[in-house]
N, C-alpha and C. Protein backbone atom coordinates (compact mmCIF):
# COMPACT_ATOMS: atom_id res chain seq x y z
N UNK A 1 0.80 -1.20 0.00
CA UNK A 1 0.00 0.00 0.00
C UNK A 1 0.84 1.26 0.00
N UNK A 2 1.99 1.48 0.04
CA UNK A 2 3.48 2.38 -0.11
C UNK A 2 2.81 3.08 1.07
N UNK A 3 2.48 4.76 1.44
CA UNK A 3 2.19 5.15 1.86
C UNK A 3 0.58 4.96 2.59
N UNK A 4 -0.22 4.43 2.20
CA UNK A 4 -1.29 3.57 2.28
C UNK A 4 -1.74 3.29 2.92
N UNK A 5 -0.33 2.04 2.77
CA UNK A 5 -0.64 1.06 3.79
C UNK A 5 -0.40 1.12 5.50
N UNK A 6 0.68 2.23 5.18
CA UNK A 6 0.60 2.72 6.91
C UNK A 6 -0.28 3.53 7.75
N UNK A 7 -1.29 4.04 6.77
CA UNK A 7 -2.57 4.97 7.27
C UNK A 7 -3.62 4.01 6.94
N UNK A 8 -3.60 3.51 5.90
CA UNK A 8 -4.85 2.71 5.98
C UNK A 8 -4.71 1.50 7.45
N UNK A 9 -4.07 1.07 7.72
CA UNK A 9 -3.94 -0.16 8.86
C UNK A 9 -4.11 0.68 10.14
N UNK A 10 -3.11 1.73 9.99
CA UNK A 10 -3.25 2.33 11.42
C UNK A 10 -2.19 1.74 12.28
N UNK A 11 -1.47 1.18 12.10
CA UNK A 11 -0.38 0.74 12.37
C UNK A 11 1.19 1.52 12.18
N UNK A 12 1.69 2.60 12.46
CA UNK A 12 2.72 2.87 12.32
C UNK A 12 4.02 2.03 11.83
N UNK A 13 4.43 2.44 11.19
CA UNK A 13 6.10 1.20 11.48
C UNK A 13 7.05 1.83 12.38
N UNK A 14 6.86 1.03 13.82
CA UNK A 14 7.28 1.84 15.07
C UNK A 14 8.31 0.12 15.04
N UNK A 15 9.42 1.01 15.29
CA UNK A 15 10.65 -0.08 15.45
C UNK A 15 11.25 0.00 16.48
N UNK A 16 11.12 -1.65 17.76
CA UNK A 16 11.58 -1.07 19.19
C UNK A 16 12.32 -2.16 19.15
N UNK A 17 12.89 -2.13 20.37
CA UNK A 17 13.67 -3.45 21.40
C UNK A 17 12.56 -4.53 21.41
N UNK A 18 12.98 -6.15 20.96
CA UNK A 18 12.68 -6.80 21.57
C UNK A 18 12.25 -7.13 22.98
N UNK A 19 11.68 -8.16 23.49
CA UNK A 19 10.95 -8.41 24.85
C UNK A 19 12.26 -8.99 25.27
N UNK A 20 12.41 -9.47 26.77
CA UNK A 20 13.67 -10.08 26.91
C UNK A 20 13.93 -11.05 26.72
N UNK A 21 12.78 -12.33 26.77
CA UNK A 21 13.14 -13.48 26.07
C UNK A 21 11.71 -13.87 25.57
N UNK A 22 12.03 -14.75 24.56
CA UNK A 22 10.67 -15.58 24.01
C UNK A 22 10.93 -16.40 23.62
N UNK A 23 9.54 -17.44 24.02
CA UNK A 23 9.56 -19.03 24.51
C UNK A 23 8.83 -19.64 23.41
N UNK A 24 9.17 -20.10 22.45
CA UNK A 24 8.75 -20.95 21.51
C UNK A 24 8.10 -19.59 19.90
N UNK A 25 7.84 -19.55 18.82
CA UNK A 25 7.10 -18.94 18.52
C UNK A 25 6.36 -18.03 19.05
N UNK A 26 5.68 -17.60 20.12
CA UNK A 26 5.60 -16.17 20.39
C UNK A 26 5.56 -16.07 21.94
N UNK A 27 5.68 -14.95 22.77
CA UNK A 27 5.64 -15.10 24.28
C UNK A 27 4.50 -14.12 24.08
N UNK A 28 3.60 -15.01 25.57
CA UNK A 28 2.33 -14.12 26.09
C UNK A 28 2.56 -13.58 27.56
N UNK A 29 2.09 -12.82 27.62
CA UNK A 29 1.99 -12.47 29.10
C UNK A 29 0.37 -11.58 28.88
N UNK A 30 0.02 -11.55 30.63
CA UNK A 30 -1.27 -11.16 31.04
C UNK A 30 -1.13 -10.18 32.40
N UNK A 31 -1.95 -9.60 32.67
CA UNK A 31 -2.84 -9.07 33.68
C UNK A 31 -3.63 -8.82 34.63
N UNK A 32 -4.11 -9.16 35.66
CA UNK A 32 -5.31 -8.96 35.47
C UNK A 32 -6.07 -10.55 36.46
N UNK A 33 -5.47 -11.68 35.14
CA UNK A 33 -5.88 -13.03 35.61
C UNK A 33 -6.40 -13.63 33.99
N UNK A 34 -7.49 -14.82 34.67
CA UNK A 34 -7.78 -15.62 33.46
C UNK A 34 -8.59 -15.32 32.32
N UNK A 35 -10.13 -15.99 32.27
CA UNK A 35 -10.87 -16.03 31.65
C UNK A 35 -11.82 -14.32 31.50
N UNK A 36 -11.33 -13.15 31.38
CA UNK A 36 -11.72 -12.09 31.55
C UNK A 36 -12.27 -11.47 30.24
N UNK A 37 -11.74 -12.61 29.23
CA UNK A 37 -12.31 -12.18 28.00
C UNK A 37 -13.81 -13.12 27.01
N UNK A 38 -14.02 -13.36 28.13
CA UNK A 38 -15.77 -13.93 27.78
C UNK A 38 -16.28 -13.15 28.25
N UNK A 39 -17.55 -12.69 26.64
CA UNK A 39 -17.98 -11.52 25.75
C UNK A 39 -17.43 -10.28 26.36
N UNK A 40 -16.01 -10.17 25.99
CA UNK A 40 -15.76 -9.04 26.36
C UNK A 40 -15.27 -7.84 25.25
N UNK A 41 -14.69 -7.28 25.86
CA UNK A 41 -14.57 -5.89 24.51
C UNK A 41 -12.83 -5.46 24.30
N UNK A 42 -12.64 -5.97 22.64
CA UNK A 42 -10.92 -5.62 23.29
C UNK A 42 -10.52 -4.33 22.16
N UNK A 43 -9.44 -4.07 22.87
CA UNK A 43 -9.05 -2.84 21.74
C UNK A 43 -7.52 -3.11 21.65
N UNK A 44 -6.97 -3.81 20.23
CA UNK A 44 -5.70 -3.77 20.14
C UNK A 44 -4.62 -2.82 19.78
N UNK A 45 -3.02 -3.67 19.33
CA UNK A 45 -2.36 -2.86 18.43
C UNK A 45 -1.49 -3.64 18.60
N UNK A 46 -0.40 -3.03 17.56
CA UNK A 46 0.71 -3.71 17.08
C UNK A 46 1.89 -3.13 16.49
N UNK A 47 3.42 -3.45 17.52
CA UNK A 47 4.16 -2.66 17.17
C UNK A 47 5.07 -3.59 16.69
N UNK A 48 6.26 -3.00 15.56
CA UNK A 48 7.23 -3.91 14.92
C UNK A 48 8.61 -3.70 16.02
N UNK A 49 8.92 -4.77 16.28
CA UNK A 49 10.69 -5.17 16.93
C UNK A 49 12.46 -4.90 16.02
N UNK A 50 12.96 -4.74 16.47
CA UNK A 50 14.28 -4.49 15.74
C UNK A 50 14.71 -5.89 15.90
N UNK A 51 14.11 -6.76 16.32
CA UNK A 51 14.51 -8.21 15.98
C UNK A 51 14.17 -8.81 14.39
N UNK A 52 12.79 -7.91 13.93
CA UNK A 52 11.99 -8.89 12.79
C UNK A 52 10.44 -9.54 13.01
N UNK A 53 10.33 -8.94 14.29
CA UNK A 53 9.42 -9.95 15.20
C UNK A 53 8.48 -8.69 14.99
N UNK A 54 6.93 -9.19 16.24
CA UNK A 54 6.35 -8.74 16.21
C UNK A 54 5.22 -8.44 17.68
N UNK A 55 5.51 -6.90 18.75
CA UNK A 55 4.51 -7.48 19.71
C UNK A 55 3.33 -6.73 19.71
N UNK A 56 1.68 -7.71 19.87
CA UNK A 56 0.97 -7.48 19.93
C UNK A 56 -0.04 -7.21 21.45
N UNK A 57 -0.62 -6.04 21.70
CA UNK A 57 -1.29 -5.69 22.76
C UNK A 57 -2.57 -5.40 22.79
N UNK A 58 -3.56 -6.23 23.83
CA UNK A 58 -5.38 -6.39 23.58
C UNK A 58 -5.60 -5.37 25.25
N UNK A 59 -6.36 -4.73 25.28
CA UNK A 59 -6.95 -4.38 26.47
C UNK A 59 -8.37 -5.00 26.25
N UNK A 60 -8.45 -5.86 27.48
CA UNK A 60 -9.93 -6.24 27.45
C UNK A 60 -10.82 -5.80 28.70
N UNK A 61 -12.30 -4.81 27.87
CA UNK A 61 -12.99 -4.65 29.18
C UNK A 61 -14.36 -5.38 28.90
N UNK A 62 -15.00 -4.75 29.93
CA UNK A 62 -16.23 -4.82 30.40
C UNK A 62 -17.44 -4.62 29.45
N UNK A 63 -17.60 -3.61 29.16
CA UNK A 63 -17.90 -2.87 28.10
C UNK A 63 -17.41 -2.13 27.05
N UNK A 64 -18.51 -1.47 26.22
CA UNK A 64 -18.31 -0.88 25.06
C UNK A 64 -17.38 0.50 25.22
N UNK A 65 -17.33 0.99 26.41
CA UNK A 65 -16.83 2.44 26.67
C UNK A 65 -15.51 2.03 27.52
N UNK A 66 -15.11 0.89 27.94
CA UNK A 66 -14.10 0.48 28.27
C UNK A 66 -13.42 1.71 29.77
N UNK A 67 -14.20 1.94 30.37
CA UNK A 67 -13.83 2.14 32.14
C UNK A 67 -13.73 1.38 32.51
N UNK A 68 -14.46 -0.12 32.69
CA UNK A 68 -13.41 -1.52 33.88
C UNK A 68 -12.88 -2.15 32.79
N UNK A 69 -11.46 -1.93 33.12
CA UNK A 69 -10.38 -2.73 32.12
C UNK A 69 -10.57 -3.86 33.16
N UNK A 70 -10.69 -5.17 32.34
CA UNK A 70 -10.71 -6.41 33.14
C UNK A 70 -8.97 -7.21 32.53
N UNK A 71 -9.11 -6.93 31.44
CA UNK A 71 -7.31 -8.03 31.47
C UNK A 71 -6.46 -7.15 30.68
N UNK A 72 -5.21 -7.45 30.45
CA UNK A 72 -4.05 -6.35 29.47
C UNK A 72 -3.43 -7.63 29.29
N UNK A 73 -3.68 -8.09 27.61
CA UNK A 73 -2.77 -9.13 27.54
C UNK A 73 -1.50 -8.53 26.16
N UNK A 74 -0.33 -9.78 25.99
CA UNK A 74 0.43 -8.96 25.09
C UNK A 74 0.79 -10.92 24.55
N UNK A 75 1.38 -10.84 23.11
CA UNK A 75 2.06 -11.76 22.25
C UNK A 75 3.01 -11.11 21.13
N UNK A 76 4.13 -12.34 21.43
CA UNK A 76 4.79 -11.70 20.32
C UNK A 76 5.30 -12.73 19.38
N UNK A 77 5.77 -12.33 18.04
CA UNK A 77 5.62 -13.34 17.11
C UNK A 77 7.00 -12.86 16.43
N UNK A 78 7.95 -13.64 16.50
CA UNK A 78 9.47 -13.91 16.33
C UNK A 78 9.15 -12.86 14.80
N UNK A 79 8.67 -13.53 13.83
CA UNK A 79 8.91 -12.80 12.60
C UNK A 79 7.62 -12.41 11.81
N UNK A 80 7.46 -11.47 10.88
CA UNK A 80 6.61 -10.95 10.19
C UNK A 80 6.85 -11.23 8.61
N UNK A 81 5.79 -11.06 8.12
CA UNK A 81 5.82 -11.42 6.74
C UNK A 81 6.56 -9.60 6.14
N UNK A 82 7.57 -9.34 4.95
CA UNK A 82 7.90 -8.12 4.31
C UNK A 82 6.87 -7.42 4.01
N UNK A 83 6.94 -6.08 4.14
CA UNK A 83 5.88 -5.23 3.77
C UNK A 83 5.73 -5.31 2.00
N UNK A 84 4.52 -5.41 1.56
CA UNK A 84 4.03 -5.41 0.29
C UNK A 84 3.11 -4.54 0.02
N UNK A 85 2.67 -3.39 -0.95
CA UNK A 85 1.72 -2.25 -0.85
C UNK A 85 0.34 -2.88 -0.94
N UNK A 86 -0.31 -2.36 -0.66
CA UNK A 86 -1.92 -2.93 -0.99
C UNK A 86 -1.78 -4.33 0.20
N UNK A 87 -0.90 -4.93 0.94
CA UNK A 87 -0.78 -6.09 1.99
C UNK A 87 -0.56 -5.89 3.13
N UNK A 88 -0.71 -4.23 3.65
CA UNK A 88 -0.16 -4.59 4.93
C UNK A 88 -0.88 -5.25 6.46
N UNK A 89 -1.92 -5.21 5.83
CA UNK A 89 -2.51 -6.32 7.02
C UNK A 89 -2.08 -8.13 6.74
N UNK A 90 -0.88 -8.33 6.21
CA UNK A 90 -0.38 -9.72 6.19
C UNK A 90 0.74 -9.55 7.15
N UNK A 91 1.17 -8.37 7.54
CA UNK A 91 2.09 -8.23 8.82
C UNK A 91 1.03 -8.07 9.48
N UNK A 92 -0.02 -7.76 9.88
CA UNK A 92 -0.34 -7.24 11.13
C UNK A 92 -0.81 -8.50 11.49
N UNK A 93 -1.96 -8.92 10.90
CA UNK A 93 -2.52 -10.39 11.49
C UNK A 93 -1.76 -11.48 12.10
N UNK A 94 -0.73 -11.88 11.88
CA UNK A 94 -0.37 -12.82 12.47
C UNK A 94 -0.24 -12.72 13.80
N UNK A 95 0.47 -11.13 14.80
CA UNK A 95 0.39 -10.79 15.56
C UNK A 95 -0.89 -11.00 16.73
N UNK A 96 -1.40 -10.09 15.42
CA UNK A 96 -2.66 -9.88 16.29
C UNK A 96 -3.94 -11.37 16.54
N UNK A 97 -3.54 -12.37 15.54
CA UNK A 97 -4.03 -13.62 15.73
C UNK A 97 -3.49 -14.63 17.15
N UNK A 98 -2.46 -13.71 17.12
CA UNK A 98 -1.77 -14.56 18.77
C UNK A 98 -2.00 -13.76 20.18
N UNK A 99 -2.54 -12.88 20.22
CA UNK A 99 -2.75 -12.23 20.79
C UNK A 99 -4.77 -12.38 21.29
N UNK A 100 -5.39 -12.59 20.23
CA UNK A 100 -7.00 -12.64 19.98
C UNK A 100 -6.72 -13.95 20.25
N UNK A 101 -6.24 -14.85 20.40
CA UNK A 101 -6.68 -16.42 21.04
C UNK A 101 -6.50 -16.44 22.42
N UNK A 102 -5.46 -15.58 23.30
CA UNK A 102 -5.72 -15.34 24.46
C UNK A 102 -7.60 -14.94 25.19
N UNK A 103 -8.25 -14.50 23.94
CA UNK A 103 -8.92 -13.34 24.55
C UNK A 103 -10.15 -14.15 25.18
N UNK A 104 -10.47 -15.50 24.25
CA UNK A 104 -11.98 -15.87 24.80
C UNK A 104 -13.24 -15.10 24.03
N UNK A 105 -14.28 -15.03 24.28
CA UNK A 105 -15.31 -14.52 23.42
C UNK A 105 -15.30 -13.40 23.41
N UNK A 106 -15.24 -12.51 21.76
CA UNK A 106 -15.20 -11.07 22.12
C UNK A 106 -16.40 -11.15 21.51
N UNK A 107 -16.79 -9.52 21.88
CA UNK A 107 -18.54 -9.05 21.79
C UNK A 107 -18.00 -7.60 20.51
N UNK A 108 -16.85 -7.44 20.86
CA UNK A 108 -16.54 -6.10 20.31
C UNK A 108 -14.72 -5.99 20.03
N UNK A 109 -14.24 -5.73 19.11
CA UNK A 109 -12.39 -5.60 19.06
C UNK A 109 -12.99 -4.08 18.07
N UNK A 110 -11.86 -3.04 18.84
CA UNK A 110 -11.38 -2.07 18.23
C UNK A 110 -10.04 -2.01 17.75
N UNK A 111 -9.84 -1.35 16.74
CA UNK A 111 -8.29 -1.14 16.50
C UNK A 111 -7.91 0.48 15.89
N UNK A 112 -6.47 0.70 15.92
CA UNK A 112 -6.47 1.76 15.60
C UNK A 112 -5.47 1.65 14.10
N UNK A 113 -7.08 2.17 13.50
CA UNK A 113 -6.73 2.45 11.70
C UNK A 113 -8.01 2.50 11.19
N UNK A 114 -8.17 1.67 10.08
CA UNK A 114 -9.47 1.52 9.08
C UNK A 114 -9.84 0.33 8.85
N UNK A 115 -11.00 -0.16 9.06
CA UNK A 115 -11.93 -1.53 9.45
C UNK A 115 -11.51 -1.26 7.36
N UNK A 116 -12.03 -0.58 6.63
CA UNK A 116 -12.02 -0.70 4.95
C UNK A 116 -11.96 1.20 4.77
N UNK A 117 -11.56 1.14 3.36
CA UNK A 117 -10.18 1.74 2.78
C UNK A 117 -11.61 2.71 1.93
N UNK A 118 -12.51 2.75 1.18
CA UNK A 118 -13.17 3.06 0.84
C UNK A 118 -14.58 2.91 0.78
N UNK A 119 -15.59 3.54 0.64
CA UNK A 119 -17.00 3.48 0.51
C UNK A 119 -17.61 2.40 -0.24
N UNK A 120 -16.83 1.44 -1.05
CA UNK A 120 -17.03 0.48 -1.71
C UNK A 120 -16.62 -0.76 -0.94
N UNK A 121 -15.99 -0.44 -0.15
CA UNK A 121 -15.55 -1.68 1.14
C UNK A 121 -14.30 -2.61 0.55
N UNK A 122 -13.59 -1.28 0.01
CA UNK A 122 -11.94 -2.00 -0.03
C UNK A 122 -11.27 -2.77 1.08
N UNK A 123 -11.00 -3.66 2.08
CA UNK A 123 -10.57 -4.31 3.08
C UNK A 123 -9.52 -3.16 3.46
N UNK A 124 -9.96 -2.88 4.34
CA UNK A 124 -8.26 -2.81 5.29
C UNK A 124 -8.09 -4.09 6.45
N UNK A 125 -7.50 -3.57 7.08
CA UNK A 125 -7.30 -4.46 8.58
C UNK A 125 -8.32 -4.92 9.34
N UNK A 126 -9.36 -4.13 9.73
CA UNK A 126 -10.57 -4.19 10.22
C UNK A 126 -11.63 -5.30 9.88
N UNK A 127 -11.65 -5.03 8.28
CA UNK A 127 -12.14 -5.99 7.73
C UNK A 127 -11.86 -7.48 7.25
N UNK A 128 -10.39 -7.58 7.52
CA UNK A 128 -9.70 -9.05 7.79
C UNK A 128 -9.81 -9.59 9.40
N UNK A 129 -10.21 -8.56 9.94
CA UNK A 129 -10.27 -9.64 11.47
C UNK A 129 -12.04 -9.60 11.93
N UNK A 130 -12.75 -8.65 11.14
CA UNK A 130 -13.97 -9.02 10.96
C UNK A 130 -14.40 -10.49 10.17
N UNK A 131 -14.09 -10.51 9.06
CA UNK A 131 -14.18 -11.43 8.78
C UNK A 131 -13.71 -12.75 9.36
N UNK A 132 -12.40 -13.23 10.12
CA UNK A 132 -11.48 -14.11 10.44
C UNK A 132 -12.67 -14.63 11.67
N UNK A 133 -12.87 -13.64 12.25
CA UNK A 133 -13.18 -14.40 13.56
C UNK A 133 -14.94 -13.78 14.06
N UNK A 134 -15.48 -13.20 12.70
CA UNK A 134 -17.45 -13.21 12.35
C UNK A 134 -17.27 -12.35 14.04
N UNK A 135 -16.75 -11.34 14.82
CA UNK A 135 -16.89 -10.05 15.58
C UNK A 135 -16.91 -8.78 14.60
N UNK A 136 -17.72 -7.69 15.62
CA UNK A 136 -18.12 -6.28 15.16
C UNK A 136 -16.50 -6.02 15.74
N UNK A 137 -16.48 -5.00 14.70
CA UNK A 137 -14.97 -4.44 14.54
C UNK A 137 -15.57 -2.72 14.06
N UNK A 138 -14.73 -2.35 15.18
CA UNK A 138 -14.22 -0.55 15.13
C UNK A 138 -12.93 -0.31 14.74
N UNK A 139 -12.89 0.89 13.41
CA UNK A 139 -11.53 1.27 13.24
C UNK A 139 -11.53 2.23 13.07
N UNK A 140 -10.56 3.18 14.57
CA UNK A 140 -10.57 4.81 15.00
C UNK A 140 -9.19 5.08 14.32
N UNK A 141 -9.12 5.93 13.52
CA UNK A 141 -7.70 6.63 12.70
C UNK A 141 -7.50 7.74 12.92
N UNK A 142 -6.24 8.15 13.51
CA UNK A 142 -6.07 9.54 13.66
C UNK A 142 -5.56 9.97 12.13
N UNK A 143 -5.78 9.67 11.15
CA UNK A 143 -5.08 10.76 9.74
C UNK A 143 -6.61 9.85 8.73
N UNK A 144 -6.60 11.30 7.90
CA UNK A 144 -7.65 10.99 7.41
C UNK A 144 -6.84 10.26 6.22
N UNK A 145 -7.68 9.56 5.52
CA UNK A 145 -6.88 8.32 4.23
C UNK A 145 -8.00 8.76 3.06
N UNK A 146 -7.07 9.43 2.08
CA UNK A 146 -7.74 9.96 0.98
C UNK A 146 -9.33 9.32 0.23
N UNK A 147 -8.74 7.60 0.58
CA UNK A 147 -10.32 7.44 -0.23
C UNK A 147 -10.89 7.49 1.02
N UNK A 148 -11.22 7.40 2.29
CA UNK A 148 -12.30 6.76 3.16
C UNK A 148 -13.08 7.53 3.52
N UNK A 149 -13.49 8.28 2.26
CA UNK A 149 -13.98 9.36 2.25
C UNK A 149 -15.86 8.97 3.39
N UNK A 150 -16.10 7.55 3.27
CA UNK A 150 -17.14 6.96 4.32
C UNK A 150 -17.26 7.12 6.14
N UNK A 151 -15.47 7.59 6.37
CA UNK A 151 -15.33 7.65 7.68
C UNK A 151 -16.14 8.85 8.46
N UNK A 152 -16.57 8.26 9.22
CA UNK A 152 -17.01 9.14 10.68
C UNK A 152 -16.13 10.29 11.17
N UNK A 153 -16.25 11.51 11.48
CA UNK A 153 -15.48 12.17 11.85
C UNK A 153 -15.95 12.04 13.42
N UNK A 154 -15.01 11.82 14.18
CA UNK A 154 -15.55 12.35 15.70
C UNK A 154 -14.73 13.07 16.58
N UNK A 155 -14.84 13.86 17.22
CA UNK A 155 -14.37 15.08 18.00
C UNK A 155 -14.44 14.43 19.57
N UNK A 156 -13.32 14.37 20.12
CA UNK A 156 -12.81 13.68 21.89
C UNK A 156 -12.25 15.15 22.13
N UNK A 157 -12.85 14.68 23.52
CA UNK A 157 -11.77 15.74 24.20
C UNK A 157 -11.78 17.28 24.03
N UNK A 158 -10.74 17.92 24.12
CA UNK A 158 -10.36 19.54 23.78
C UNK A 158 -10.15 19.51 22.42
N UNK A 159 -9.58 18.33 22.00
CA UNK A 159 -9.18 18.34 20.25
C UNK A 159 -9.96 18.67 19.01
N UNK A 160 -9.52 20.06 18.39
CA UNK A 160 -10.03 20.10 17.44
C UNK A 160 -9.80 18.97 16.35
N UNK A 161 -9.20 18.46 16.44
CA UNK A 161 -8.41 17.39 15.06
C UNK A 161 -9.40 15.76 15.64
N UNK A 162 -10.49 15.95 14.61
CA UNK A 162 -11.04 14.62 14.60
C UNK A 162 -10.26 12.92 14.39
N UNK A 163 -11.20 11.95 15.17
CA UNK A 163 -10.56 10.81 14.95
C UNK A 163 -11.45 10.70 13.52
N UNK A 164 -11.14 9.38 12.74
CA UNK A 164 -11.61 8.83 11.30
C UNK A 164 -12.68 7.51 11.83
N UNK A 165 -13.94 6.91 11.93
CA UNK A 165 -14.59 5.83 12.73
C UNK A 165 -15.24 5.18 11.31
N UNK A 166 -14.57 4.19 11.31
CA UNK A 166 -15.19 2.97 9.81
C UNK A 166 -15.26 2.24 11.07
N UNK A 167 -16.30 1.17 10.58
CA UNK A 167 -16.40 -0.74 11.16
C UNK A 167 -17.09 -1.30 10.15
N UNK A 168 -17.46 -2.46 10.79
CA UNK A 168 -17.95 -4.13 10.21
C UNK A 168 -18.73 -4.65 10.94
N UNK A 169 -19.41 -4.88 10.60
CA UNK A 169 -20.49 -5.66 11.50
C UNK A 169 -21.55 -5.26 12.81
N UNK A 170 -21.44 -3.51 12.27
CA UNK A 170 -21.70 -2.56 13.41
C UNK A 170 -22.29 -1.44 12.78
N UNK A 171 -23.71 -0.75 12.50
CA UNK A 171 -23.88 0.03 12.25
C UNK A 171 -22.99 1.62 12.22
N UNK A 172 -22.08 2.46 11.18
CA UNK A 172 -21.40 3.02 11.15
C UNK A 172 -21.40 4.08 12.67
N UNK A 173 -22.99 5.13 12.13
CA UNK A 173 -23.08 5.73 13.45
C UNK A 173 -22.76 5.06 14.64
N UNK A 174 -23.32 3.74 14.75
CA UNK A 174 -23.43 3.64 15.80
C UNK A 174 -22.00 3.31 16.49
N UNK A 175 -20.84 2.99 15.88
CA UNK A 175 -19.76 2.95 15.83
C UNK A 175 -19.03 4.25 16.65
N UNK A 176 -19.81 5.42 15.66
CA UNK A 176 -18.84 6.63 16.03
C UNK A 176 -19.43 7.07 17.52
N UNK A 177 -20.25 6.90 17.99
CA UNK A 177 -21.01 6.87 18.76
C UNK A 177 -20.40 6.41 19.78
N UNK A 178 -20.02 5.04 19.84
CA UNK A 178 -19.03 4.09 20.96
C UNK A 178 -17.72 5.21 21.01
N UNK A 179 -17.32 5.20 19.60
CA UNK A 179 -15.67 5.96 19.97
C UNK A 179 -15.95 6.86 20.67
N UNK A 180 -17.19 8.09 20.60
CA UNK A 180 -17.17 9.07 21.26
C UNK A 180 -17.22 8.69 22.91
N UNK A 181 -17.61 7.95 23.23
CA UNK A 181 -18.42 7.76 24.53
C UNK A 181 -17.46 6.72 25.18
N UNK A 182 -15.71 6.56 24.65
CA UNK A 182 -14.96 5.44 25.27
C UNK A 182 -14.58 6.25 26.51
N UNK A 183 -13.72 6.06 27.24
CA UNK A 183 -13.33 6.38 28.59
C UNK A 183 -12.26 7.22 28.03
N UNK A 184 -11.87 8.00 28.79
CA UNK A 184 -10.91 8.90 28.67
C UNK A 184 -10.95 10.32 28.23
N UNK A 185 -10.18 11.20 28.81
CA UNK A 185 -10.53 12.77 28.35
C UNK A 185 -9.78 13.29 26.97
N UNK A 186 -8.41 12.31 26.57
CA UNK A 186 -7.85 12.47 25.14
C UNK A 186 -8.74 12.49 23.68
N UNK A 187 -7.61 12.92 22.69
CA UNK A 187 -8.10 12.41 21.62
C UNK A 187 -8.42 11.30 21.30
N UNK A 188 -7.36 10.37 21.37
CA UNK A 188 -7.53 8.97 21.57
C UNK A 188 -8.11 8.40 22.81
N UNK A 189 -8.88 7.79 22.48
CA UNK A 189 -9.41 6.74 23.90
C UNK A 189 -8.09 5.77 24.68
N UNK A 190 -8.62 5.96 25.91
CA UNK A 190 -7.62 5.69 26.56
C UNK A 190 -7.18 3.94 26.61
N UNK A 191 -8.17 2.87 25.93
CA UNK A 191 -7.83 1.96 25.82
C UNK A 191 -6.71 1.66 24.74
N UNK A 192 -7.09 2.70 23.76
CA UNK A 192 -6.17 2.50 22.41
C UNK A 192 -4.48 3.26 22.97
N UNK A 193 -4.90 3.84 23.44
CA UNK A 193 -3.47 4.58 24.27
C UNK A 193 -2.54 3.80 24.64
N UNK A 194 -3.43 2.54 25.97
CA UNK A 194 -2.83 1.91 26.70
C UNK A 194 -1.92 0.81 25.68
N UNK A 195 -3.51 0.21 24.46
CA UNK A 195 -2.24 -0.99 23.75
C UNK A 195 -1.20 -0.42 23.47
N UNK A 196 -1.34 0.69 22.78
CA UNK A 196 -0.14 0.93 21.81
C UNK A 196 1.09 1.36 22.78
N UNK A 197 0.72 1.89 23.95
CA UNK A 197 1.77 1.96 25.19
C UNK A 197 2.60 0.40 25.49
N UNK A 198 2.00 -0.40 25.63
CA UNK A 198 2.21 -2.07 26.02
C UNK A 198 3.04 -2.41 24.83
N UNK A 199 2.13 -2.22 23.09
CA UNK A 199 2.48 -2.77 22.47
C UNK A 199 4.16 -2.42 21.89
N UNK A 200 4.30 -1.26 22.38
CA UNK A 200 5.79 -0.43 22.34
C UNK A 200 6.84 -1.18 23.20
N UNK A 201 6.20 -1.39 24.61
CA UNK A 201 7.05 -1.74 25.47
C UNK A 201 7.10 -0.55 26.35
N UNK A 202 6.39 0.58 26.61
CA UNK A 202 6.87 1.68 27.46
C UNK A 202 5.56 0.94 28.54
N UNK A 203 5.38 1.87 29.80
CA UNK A 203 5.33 2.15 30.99
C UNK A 203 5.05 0.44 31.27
N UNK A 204 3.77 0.87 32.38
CA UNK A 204 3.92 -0.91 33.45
C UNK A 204 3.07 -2.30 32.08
N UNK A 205 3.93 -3.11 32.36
CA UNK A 205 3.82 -4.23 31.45
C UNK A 205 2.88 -5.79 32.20
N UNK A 206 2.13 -5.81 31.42
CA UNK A 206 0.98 -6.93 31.76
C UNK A 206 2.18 -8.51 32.18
């Protein structure tokens, strides 16, 4: 997707330190405790390693507006497939597929990017893990992506600078609706904050 593909996914290419060790194909760690993700609500992300690898981070709550965070789980996946334009959800999924089997029944997964790419329902990311695993999928983008010209604009916070709200399997409004009404006083909701905090490796780690 050259330029694209890093706004359409919503995924940065954020390049960190590896975890300190990992145990077979990918290491998990948790939060929290066990079974916290029956019908629950997760909001991921996914950052790239200076190993090649890949770690992925789910906050799972309670609800749709995500104030009781019930688990913070994380996986990571030794290697990623090369970036290809128009493919970059073939890096992201694998991640995020090791990460969503921790979770147990979701009712709801958000992510941060574009559920689809245009008004005609070009796939982005959103719409590969809608499909994969038949859940309503939210995708909040902070940069607007020339075609998605379908996205929701919604206004958080003090911020004049709207988020972008596509999904799947979820009435659009009613979509932008949830983003507006998630927890937190930011632009970004504070669940999407937290993965991409985890999924980096910065502050306290699940």
């Amino acid at each position: 997707m050259g330029n694209m593909g890093h706004q359409a996914s919503g995924t940065r290419g954020r390049d960190e330190h590896p975890p300190a060790a990992q145990d077979g194909s990918r290491l998990m760690s948790s939060r929290y405790g066990g079974a916290a993700g029956r019908d629950g609500y997760a909001a991921v992300d996914v950052c790239y390693l200076r190993s090649g690898g890949a770690r992925a981070a789910m906050i799972i709550a309670g609800g749709a507006d995500f104030a009781h965070v019930l688990a913070e789980r994380t996986a990571c996946v030794p290697e990623v497939a090369p970036y290809r334009p128009g493919q970059f959800f073939l890096r992201e999924l694998p991640p995020l597929r090791a990460v969503l089997a921790t979770a147990g029944t979701l009712r709801l997964v958000v992510i941060d990017g574009y559920v689809d790419q245009d008004p005609a329902g070009r796939a982005g990311l959103g719409a590969h893990i809608h499909d994969e695993y038949a859940v309503p999928v939210i995708g909040v983008a902070k940069t607007f992506f020339r075609t998605a010209t379908h996205a929701v604009p919604v206004l958080r916070g003090n911020s004049g600078r709207p988020l972008f709200v596509t999904a799947a399997g979820i009435p659009l409004r009613q979509a932008a609706a949830i983003v507006a009404d998630m927890a937190g006083p930011h632009r970004l909701p504070d669940a999407l904050r937290r993965a991409d905090a985890l999924a980096r490796g910065t502050g306290p780690q699940p």
